[in-house]
N, C-alpha and C. Protein backbone atom coordinates (compact mmCIF):
# COMPACT_ATOMS: atom_id res chain seq x y z
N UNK A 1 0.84 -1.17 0.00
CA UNK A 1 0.00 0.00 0.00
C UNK A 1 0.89 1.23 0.00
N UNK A 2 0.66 2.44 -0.94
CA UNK A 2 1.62 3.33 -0.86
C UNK A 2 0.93 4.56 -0.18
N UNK A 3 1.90 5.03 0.70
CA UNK A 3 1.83 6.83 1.29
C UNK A 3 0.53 6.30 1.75
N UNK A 4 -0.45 5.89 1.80
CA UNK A 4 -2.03 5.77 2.54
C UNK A 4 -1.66 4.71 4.20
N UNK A 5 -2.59 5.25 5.53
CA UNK A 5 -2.47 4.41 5.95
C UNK A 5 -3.39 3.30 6.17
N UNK A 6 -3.26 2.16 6.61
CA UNK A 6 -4.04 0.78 6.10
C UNK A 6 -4.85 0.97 7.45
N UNK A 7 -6.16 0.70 6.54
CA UNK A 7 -7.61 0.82 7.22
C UNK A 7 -7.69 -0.25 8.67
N UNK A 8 -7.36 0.22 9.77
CA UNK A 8 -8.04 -0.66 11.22
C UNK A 8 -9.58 -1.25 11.13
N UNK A 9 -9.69 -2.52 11.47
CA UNK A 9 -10.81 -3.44 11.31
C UNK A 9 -11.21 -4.29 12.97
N UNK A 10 -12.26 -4.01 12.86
CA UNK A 10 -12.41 -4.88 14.11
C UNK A 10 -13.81 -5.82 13.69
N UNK A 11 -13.45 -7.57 14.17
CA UNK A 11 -14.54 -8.20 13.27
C UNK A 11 -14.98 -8.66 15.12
N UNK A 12 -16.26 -8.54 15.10
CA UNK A 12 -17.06 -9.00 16.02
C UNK A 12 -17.88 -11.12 15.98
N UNK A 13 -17.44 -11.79 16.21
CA UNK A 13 -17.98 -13.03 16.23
C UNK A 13 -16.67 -13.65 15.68
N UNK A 14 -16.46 -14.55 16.72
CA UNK A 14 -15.25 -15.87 16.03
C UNK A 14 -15.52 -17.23 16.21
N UNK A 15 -16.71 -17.47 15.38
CA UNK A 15 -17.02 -18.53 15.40
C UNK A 15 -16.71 -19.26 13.83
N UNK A 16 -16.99 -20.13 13.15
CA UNK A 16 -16.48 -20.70 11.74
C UNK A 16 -16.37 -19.72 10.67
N UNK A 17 -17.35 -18.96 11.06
CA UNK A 17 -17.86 -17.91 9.83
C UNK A 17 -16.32 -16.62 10.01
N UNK A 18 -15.89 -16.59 11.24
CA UNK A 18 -15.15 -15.48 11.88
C UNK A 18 -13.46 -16.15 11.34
N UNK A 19 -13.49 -17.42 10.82
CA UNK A 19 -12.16 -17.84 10.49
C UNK A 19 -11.87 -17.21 9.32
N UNK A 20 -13.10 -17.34 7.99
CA UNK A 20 -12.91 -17.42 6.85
C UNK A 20 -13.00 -15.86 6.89
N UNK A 21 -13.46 -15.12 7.28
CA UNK A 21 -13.38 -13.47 7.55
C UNK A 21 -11.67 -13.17 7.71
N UNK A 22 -11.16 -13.87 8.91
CA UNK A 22 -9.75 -13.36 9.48
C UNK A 22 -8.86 -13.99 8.66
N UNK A 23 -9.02 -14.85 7.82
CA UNK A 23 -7.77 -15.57 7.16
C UNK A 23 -7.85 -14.52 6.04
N UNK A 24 -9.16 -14.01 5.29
CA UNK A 24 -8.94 -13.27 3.79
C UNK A 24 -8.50 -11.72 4.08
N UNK A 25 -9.05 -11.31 5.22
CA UNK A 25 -9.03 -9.94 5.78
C UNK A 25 -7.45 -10.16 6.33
N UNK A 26 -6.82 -10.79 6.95
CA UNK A 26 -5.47 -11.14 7.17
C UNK A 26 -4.19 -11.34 6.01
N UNK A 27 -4.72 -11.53 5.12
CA UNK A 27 -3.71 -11.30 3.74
C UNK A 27 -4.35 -10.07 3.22
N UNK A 28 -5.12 -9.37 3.73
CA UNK A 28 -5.16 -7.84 2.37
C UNK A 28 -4.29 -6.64 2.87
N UNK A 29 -3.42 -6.65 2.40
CA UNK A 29 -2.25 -5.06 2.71
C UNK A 29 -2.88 -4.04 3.09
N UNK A 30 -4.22 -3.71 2.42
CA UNK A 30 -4.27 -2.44 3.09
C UNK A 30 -5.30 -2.05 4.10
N UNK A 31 -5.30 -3.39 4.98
CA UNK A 31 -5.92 -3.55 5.98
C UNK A 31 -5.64 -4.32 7.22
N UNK A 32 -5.76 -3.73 8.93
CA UNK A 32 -5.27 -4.76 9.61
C UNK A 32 -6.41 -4.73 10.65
N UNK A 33 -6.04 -6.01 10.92
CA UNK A 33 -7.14 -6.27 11.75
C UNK A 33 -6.77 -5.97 13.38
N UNK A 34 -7.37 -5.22 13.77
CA UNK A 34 -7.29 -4.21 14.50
C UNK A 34 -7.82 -5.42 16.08
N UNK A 35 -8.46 -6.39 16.11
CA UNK A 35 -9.17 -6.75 17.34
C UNK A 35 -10.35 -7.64 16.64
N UNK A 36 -10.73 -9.04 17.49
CA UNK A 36 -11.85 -9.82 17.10
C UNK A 36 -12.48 -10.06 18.80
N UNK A 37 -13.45 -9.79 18.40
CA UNK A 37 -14.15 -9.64 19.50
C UNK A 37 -15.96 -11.10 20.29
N UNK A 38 -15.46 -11.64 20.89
CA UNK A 38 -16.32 -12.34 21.39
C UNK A 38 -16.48 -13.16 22.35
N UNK A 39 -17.56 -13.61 22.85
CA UNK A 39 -18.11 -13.99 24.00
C UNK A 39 -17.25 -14.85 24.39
N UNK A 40 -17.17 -15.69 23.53
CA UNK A 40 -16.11 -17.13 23.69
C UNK A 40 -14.90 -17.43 23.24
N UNK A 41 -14.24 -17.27 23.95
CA UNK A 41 -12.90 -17.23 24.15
C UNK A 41 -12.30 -18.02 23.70
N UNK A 42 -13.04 -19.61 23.41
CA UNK A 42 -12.33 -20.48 23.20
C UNK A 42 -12.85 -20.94 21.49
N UNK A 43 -13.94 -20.02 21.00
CA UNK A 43 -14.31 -20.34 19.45
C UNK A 43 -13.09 -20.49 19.24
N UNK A 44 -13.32 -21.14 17.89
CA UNK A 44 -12.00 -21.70 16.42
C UNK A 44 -11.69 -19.93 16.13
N UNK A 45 -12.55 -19.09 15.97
CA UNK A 45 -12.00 -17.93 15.30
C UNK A 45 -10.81 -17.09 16.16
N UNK A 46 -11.07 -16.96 17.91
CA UNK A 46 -10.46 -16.00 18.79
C UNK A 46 -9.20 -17.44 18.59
N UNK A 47 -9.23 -18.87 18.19
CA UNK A 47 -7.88 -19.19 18.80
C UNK A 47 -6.66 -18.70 17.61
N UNK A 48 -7.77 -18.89 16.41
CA UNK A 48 -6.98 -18.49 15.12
C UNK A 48 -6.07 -16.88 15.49
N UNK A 49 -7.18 -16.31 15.95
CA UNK A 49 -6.96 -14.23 16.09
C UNK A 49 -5.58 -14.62 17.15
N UNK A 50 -5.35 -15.42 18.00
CA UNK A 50 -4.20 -15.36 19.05
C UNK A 50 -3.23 -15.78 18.68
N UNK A 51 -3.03 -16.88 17.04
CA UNK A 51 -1.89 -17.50 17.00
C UNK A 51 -1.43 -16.68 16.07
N UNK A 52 -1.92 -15.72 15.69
CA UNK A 52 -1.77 -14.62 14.35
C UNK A 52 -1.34 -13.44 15.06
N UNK A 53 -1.06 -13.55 16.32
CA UNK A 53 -0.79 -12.12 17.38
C UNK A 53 -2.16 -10.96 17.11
N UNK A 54 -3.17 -11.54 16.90
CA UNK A 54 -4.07 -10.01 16.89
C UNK A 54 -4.95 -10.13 18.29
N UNK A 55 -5.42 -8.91 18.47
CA UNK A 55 -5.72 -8.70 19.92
C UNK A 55 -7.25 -9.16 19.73
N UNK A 56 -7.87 -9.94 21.22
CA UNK A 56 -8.80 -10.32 21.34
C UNK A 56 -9.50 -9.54 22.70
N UNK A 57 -10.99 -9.82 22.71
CA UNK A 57 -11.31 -9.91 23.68
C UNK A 57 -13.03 -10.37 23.54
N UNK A 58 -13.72 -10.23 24.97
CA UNK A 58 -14.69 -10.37 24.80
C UNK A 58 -15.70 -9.91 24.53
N UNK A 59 -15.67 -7.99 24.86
CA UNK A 59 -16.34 -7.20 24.43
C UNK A 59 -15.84 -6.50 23.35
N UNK A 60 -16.55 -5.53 22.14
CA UNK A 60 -15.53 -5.14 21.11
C UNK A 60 -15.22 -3.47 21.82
N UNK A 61 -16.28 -3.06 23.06
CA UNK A 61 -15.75 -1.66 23.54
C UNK A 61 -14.52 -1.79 24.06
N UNK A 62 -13.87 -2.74 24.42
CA UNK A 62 -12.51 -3.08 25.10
C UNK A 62 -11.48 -2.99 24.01
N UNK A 63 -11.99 -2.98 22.79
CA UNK A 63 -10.31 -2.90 21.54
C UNK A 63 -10.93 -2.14 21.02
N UNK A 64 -11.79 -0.85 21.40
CA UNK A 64 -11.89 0.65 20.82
C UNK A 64 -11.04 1.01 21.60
N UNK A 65 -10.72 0.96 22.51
CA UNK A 65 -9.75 2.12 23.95
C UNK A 65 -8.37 2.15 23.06
């Protein structure tokens, strides 16, 4: 991406649907994923968001701060 800076994303739900979101949104340059946010800590999507170093939590007002 040139001279622009890359758009912050925050995807709410990491459940199956929340993998195929973070894997395509995770290869696009001019975007990062900023925080995935949900109830369950232990969905397939938040374990994917942790081994990828992106920040999790359970509420998404907690990765606006």
């Amino acid at each position: 991406m040139d001279k622009q800076k890359k758009k912050n994303i925050i995807i709410i739900g990491g459940g199956r649907r929340g993998i195929a979101i973070i894997e395509a949104l995770h290869e696009d340059e001019d975007l990062r994923i900023a925080g995935i946010a949900d109830r369950n800590q232990d969905s397939s999507g938040m374990e994917l968001a942790k081994k990828l170093g992106i920040p999790t939590a359970r509420d998404f007002h907690d990765l606006l701060k």
